[in-house]
PDB file of N, CA and C in Angstrom:
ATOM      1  N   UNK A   1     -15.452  13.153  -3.976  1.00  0.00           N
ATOM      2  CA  UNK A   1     -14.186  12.972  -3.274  1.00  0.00           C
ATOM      3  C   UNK A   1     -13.800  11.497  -3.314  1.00  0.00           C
ATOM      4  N   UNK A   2     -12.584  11.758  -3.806  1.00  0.00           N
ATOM      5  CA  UNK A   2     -12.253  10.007  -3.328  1.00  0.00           C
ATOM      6  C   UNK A   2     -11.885   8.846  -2.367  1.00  0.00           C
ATOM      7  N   UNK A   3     -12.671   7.462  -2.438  1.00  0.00           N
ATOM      8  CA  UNK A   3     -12.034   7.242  -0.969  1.00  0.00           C
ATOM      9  C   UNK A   3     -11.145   6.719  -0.453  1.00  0.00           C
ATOM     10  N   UNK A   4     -10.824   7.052   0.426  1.00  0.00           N
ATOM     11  CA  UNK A   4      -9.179   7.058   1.226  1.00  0.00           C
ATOM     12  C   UNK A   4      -9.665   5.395   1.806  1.00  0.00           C
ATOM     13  N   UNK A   5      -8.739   4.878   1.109  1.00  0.00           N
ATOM     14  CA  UNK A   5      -8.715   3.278   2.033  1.00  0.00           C
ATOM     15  C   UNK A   5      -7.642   3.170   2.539  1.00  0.00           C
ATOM     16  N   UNK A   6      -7.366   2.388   3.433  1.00  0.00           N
ATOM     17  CA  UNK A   6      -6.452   2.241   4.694  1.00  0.00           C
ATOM     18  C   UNK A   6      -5.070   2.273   3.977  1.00  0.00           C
ATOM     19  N   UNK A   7      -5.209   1.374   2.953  1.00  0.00           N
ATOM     20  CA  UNK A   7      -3.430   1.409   2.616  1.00  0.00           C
ATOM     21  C   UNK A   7      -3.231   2.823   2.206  1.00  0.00           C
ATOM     22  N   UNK A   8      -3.929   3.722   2.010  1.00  0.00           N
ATOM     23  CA  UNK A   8      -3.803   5.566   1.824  1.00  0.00           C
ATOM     24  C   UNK A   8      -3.616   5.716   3.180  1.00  0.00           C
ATOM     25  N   UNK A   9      -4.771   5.776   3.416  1.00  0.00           N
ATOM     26  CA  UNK A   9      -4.629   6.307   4.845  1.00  0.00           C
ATOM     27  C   UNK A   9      -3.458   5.798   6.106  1.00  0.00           C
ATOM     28  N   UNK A  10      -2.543   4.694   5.960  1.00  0.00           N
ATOM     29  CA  UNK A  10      -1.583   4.323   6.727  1.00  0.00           C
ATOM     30  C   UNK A  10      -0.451   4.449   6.278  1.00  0.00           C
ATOM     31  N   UNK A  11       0.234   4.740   4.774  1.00  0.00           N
ATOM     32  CA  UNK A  11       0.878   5.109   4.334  1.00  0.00           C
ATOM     33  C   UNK A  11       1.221   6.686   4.607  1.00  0.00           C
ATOM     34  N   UNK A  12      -0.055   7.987   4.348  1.00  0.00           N
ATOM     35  CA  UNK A  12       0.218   8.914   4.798  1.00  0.00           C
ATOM     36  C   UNK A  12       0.292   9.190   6.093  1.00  0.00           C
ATOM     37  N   UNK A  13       0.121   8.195   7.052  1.00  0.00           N
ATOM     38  CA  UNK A  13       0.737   8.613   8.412  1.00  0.00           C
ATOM     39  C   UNK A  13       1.795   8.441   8.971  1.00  0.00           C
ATOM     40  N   UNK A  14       1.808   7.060   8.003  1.00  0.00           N
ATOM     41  CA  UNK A  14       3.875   7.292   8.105  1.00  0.00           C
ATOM     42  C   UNK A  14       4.370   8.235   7.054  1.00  0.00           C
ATOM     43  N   UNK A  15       3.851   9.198   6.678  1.00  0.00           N
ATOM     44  CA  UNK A  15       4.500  10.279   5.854  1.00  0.00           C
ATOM     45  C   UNK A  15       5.677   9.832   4.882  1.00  0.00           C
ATOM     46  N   UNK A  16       4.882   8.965   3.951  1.00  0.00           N
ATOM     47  CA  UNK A  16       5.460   7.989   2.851  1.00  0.00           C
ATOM     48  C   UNK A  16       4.481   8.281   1.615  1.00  0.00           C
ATOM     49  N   UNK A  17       5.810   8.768   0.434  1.00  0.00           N
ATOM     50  CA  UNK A  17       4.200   9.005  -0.683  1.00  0.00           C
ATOM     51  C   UNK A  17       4.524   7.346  -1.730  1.00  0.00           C
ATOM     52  N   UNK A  18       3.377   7.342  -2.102  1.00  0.00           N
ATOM     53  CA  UNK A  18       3.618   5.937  -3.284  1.00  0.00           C
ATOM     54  C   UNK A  18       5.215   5.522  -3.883  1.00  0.00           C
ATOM     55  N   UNK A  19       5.839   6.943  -4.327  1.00  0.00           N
ATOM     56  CA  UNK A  19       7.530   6.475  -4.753  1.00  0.00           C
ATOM     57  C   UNK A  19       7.763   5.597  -3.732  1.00  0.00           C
ATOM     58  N   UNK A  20       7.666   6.173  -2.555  1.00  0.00           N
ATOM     59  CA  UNK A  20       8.434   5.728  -1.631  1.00  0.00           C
ATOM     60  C   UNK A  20       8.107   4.325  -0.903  1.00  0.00           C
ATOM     61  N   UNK A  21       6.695   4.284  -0.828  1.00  0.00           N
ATOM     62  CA  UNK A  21       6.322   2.785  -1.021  1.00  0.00           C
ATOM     63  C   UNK A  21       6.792   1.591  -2.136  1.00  0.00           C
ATOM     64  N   UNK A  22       6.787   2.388  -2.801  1.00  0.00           N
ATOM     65  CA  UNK A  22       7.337   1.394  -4.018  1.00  0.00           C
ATOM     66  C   UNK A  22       8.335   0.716  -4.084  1.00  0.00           C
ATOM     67  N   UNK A  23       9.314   2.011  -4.151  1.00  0.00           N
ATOM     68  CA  UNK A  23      10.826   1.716  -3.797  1.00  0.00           C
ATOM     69  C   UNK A  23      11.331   0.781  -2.276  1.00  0.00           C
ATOM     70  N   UNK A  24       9.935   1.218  -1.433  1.00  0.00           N
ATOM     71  CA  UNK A  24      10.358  -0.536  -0.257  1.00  0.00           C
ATOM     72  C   UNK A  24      10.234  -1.710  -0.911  1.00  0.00           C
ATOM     73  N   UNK A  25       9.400  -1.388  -1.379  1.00  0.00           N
ATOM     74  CA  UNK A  25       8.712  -2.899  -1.497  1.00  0.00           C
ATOM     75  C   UNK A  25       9.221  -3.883  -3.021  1.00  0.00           C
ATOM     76  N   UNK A  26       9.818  -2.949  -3.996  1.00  0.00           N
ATOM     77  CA  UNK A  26      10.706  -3.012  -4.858  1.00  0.00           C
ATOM     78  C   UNK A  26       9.202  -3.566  -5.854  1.00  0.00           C
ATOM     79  N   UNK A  27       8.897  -2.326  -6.269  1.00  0.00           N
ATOM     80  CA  UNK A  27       7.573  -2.408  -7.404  1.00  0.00           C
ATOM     81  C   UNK A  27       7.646  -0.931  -7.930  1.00  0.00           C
ATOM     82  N   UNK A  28       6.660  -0.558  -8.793  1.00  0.00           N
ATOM     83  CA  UNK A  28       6.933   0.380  -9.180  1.00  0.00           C
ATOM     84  C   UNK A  28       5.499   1.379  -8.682  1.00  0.00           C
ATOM     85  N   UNK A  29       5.231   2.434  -9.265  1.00  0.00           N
ATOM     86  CA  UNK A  29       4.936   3.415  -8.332  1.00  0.00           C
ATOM     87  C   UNK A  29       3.377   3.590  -8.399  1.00  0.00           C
ATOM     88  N   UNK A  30       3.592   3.095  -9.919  1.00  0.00           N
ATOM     89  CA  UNK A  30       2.157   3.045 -10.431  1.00  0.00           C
ATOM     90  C   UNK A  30       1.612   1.486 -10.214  1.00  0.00           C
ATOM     91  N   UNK A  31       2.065   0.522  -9.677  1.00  0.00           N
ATOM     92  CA  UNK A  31       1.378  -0.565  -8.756  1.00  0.00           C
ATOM     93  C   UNK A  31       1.079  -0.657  -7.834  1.00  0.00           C
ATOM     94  N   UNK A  32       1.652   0.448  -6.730  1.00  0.00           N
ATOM     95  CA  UNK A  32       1.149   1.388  -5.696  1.00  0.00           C
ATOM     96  C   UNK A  32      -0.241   1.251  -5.759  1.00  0.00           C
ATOM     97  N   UNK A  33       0.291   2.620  -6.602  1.00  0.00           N
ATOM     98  CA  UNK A  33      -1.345   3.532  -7.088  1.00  0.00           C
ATOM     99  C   UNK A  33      -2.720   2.457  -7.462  1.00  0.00           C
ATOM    100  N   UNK A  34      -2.021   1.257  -8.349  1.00  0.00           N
ATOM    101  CA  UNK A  34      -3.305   0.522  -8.195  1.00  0.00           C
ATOM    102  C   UNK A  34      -3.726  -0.067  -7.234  1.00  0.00           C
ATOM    103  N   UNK A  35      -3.082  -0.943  -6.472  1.00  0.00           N
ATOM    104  CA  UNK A  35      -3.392  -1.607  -5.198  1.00  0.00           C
ATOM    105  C   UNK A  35      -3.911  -0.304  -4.467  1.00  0.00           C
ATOM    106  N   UNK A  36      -3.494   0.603  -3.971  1.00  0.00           N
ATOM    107  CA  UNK A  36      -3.765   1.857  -3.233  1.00  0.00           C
ATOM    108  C   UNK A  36      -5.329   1.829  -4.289  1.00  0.00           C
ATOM    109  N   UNK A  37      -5.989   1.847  -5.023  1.00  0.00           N
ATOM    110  CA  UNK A  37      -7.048   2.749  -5.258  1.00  0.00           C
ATOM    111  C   UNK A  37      -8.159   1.306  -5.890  1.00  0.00           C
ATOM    112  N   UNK A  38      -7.718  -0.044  -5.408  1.00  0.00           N
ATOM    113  CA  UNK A  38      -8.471  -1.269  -5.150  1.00  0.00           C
ATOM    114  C   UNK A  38      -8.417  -1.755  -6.761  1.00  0.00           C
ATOM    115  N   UNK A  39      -7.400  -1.179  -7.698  1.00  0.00           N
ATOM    116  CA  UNK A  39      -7.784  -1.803  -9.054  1.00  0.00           C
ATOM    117  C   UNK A  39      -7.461  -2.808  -9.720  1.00  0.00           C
ATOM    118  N   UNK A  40      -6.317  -3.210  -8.416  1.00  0.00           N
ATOM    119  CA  UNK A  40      -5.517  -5.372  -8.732  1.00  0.00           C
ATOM    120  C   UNK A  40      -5.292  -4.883  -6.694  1.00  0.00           C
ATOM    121  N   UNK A  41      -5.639  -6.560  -6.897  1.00  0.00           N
ATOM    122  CA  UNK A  41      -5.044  -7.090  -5.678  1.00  0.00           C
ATOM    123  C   UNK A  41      -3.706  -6.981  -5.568  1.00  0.00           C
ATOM    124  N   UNK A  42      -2.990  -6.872  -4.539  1.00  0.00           N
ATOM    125  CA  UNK A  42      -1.495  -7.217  -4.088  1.00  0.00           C
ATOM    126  C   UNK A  42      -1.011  -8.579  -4.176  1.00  0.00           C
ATOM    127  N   UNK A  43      -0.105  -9.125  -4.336  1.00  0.00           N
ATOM    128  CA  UNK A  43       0.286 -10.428  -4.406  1.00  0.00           C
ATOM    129  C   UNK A  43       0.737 -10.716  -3.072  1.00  0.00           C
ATOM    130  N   UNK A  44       0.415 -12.208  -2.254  1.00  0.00           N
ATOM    131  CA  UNK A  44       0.666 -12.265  -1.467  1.00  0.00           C
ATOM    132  C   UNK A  44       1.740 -11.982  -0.582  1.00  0.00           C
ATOM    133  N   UNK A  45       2.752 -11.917  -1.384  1.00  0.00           N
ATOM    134  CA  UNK A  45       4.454 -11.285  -0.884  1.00  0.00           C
ATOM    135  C   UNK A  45       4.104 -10.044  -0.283  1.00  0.00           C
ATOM    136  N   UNK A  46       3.407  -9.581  -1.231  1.00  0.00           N
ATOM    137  CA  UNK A  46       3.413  -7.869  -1.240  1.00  0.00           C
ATOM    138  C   UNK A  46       2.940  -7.472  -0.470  1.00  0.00           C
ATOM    139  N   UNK A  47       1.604  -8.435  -0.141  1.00  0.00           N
ATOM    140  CA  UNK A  47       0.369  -7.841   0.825  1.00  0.00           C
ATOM    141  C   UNK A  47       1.170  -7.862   2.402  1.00  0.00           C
ATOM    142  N   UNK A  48       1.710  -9.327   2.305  1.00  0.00           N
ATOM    143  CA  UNK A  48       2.920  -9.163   3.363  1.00  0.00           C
ATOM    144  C   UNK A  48       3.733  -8.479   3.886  1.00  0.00           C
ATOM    145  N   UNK A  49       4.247  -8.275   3.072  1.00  0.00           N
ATOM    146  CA  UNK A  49       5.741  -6.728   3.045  1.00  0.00           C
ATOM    147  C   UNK A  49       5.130  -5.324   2.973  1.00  0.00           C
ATOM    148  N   UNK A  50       3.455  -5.008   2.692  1.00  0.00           N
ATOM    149  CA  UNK A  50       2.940  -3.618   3.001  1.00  0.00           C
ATOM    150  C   UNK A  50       2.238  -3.822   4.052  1.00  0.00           C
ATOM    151  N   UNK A  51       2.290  -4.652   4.806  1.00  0.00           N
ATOM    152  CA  UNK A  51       1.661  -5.058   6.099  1.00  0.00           C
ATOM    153  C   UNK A  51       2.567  -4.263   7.237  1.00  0.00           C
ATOM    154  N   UNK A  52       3.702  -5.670   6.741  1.00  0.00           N
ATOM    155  CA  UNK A  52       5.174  -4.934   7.808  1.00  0.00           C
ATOM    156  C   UNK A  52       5.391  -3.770   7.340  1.00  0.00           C
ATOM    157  N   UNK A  53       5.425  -2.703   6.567  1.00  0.00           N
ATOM    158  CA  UNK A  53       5.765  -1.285   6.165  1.00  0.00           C
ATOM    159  C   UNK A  53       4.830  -0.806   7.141  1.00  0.00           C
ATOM    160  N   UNK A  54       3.498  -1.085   7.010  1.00  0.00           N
ATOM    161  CA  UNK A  54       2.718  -0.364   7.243  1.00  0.00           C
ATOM    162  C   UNK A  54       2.319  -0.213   8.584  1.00  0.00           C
ATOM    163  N   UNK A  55       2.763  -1.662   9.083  1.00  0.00           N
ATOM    164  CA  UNK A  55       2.205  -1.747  10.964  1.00  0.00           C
ATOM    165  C   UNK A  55       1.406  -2.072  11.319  1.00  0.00           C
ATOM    166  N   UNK A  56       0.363  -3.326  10.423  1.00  0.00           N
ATOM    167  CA  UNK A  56      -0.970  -3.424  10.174  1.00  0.00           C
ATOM    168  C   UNK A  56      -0.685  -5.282   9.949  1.00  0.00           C
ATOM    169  N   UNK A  57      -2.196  -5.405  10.570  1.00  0.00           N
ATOM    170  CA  UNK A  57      -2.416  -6.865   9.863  1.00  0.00           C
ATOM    171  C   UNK A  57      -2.407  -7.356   8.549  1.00  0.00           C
ATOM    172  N   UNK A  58      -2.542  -7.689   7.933  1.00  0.00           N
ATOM    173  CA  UNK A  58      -2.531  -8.481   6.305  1.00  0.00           C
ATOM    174  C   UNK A  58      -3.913  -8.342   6.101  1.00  0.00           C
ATOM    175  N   UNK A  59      -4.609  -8.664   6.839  1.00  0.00           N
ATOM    176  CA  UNK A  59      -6.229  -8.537   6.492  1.00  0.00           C
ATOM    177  C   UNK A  59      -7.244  -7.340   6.672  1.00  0.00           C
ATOM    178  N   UNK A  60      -6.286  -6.372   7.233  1.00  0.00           N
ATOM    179  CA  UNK A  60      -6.404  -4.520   7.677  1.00  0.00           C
ATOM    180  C   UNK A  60      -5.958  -4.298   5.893  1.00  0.00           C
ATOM    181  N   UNK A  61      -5.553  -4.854   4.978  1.00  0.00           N
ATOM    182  CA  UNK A  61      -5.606  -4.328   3.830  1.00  0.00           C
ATOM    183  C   UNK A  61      -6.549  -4.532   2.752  1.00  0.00           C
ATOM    184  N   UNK A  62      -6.999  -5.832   2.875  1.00  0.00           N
ATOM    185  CA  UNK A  62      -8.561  -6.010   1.666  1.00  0.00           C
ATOM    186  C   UNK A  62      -9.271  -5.849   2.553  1.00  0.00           C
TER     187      UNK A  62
END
């Protein structure tokens, strides 16, 4: 099974799938998916702006 890390797991509780993350944050869907599954870091903007999406500290994401 795979594991659910927080930016999964806080995204689906705001009942938001990756498009839709994406399209906030103005990236595409499959940079989501990598940051979501730990395979590139977020850029600091980003980590920022999925912070505020998300409702979470900046450091609740690495």
């Amino acid at each position: 099974m795979p594991k659910l890390t927080k930016m999964k797991i806080l995204r689906m509780q705001k009942g938001l799938t990756q498009h839709d993350l994406a399209k906030m944050l103005g990236v595409s869907q499959s940079y989501v998916a990598k940051v979501e599954n730990e395979q590139i870091k977020p850029t600091q903007d980003i980590l920022l702006a999925l912070a505020e999406v998300l409702g979470c500290r900046p450091d609740e994401l690495v």
